[in-house]
N, C-alpha and C. Protein backbone atom coordinates (compact mmCIF):
# COMPACT_ATOMS: atom_id res chain seq x y z
N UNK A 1 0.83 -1.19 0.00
CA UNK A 1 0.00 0.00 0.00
C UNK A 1 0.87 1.25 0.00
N UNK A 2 0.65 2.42 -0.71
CA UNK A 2 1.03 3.24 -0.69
C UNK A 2 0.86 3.85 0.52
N UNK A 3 1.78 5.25 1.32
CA UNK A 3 1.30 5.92 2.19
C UNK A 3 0.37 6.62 2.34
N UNK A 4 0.12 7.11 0.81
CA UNK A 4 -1.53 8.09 0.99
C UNK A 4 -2.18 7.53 1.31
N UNK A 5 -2.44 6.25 0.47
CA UNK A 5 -3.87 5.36 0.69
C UNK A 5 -3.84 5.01 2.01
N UNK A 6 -2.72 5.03 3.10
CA UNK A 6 -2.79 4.20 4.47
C UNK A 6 -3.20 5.13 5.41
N UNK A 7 -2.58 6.51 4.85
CA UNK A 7 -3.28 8.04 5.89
C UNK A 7 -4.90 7.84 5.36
N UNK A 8 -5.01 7.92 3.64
CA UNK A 8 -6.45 7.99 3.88
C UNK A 8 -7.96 6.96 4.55
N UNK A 9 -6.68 5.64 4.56
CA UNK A 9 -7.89 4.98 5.33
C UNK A 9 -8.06 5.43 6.79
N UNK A 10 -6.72 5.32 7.75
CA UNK A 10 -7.02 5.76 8.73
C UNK A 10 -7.68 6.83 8.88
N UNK A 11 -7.81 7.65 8.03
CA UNK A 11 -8.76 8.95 8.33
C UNK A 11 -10.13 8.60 8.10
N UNK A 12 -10.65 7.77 6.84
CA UNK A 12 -11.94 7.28 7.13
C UNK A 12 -12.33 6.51 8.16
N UNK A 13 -11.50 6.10 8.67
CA UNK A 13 -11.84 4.74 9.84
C UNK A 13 -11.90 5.43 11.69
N UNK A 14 -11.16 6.70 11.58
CA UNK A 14 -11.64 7.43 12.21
C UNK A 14 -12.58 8.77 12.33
N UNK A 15 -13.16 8.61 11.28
CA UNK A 15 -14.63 9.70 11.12
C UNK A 15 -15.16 8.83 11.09
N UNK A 16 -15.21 7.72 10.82
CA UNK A 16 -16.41 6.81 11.10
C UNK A 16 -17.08 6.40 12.77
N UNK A 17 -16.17 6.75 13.54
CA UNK A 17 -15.98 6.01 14.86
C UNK A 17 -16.91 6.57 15.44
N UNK A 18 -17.61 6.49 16.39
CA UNK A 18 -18.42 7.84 17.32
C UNK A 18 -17.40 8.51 17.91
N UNK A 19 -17.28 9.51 17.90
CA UNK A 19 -16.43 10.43 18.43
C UNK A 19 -15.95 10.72 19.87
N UNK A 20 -17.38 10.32 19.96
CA UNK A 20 -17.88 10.43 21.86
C UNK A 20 -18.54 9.19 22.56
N UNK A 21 -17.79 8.45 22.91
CA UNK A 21 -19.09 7.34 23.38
C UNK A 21 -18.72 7.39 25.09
N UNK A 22 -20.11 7.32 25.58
CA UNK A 22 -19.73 7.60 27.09
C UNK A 22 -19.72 6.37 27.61
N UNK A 23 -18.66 6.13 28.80
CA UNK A 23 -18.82 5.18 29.47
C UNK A 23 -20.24 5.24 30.82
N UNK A 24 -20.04 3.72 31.54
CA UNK A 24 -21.41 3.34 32.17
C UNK A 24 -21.22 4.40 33.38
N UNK A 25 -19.84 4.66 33.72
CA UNK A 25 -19.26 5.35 35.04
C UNK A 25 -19.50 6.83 34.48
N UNK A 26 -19.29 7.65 33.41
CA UNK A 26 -19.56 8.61 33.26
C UNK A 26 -21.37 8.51 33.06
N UNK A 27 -21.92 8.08 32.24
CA UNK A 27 -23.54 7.89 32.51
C UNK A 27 -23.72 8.06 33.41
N UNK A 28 -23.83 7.73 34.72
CA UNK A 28 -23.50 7.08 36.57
C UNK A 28 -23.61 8.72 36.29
N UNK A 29 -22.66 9.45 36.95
CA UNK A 29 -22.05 10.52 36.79
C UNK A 29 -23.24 11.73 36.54
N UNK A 30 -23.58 11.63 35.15
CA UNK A 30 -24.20 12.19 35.02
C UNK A 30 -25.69 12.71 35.41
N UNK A 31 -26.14 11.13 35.35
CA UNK A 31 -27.55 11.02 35.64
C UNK A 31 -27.89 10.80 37.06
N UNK A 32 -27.05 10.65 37.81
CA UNK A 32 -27.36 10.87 39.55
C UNK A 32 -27.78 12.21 39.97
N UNK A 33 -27.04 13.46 39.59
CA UNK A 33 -27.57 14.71 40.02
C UNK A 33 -29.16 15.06 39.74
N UNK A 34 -29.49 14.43 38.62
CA UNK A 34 -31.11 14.54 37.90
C UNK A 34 -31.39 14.21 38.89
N UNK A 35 -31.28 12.56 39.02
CA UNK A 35 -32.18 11.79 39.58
C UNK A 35 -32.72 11.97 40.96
N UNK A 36 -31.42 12.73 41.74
CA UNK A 36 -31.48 13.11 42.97
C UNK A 36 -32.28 14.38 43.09
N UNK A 37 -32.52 15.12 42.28
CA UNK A 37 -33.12 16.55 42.29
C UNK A 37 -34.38 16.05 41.65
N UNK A 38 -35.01 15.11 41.05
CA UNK A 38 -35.80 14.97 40.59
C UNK A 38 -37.09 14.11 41.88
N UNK A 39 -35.73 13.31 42.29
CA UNK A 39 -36.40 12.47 43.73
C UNK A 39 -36.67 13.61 44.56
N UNK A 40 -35.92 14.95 44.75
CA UNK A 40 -36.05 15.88 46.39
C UNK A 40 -37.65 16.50 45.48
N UNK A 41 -37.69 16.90 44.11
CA UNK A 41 -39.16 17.33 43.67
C UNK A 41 -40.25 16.27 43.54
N UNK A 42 -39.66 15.61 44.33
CA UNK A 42 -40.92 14.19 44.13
C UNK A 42 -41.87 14.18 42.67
N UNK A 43 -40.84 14.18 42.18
CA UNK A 43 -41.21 13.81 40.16
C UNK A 43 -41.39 12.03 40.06
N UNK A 44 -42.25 11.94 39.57
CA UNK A 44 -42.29 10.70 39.00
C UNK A 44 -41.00 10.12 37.75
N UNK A 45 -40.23 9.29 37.85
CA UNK A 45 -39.48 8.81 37.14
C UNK A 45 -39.40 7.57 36.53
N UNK A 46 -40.19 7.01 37.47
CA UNK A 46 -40.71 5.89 36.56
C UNK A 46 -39.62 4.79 35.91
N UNK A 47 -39.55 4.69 34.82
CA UNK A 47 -38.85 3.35 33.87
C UNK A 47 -37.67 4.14 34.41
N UNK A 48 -37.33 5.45 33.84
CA UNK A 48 -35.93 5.92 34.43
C UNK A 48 -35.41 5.71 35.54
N UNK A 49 -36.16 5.39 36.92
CA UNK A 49 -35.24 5.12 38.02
C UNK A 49 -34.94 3.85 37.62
N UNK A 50 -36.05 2.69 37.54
CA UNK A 50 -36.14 1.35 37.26
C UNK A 50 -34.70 1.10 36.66
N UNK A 51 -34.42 1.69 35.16
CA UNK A 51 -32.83 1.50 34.77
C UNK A 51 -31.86 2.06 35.41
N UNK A 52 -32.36 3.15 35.97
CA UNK A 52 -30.54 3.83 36.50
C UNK A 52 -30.37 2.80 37.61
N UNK A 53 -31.59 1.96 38.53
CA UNK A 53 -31.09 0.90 39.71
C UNK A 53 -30.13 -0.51 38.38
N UNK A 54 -30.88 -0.71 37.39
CA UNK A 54 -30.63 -1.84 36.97
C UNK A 54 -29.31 -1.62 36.12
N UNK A 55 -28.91 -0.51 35.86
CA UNK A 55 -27.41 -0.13 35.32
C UNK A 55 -26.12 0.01 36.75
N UNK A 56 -26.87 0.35 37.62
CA UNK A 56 -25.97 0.24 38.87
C UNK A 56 -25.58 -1.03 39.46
N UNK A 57 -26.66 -1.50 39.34
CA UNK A 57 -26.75 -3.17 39.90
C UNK A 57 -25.51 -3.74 38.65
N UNK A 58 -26.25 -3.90 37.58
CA UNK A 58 -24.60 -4.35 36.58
C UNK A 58 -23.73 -3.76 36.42
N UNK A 59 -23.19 -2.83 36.86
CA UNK A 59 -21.94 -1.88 36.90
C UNK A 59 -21.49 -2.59 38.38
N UNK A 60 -22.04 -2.44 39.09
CA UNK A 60 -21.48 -3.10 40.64
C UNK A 60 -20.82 -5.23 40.49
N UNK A 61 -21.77 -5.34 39.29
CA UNK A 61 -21.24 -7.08 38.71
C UNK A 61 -20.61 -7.18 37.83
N UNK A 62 -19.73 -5.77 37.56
CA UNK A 62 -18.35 -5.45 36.62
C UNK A 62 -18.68 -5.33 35.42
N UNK A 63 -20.15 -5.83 34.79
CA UNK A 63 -20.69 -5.63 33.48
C UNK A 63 -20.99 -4.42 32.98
N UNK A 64 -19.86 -3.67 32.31
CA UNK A 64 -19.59 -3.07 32.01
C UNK A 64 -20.81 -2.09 30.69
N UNK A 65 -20.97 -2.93 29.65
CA UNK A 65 -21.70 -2.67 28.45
C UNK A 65 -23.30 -2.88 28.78
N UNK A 66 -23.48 -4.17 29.67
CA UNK A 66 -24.54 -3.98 30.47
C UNK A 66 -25.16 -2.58 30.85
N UNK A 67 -24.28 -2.25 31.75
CA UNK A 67 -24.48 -1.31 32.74
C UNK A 67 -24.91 0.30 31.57
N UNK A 68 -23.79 0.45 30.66
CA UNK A 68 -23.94 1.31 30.02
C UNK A 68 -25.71 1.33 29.19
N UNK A 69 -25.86 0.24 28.57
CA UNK A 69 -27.38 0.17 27.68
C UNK A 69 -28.01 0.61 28.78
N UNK A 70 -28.41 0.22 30.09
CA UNK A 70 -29.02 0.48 31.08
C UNK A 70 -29.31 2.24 31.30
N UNK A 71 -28.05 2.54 31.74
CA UNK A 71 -28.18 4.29 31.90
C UNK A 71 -28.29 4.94 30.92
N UNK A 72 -28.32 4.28 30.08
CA UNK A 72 -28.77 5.14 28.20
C UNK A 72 -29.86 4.92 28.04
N UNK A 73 -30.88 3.79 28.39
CA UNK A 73 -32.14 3.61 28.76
C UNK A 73 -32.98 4.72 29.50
N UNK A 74 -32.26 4.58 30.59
CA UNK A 74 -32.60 5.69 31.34
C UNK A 74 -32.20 7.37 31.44
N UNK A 75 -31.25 7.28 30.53
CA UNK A 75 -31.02 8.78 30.51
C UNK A 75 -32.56 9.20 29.44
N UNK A 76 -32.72 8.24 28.61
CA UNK A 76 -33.99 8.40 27.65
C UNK A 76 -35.17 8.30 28.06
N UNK A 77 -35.44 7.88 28.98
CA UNK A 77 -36.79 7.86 29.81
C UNK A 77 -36.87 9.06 30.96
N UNK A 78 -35.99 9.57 31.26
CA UNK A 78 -35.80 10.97 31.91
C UNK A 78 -37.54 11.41 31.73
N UNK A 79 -38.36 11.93 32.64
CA UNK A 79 -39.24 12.96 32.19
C UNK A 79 -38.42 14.25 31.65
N UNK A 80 -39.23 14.86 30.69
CA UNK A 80 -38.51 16.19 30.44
C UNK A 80 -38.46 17.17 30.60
N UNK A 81 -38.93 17.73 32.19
CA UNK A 81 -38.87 18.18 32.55
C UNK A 81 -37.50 18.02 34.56
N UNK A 82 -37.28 16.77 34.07
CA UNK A 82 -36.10 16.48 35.17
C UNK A 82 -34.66 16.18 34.22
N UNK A 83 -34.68 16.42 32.59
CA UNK A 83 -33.40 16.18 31.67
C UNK A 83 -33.11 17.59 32.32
């Protein structure tokens, strides 16, 4: 392979990537302050607490990717008025 062609793949192969993917510990992170201000306004949260327990629970059993679908679940079930 030539060198162009080897810069230009690596350059497609990294615009392809997600740029940003959050981990389960940054999710964690994030979505606790809601949840906690959302619990002191006694907001209904519904499916959203349901996952942020069930992403904690598999984050605490090292399942990592688990844990993440979980708090992405629940960052999406947020009422929207507690995002």
């Amino acid at each position: 392979m030539r060198p162009r062609s080897i810069i230009a793949y690596v350059l497609v192969a990294a615009l392809t990537t997600p740029a940003f993917a959050q981990t389960a510990i940054e999710l964690k992170k994030e979505l606790l302050p809601k949840i906690k201000k959302a619990q002191a306004e006694n907001k209904d949260l519904g499916d959203a607490l349901e996952e942020y327990n069930e992403g904690d629970k598999a984050l605490k059993d090292g399942m990592q990717d688990e844990a993440t679908e979980h708090f992405k679940k629940a960052k999406a079930a947020m009422p929207a008025d507690a995002k």
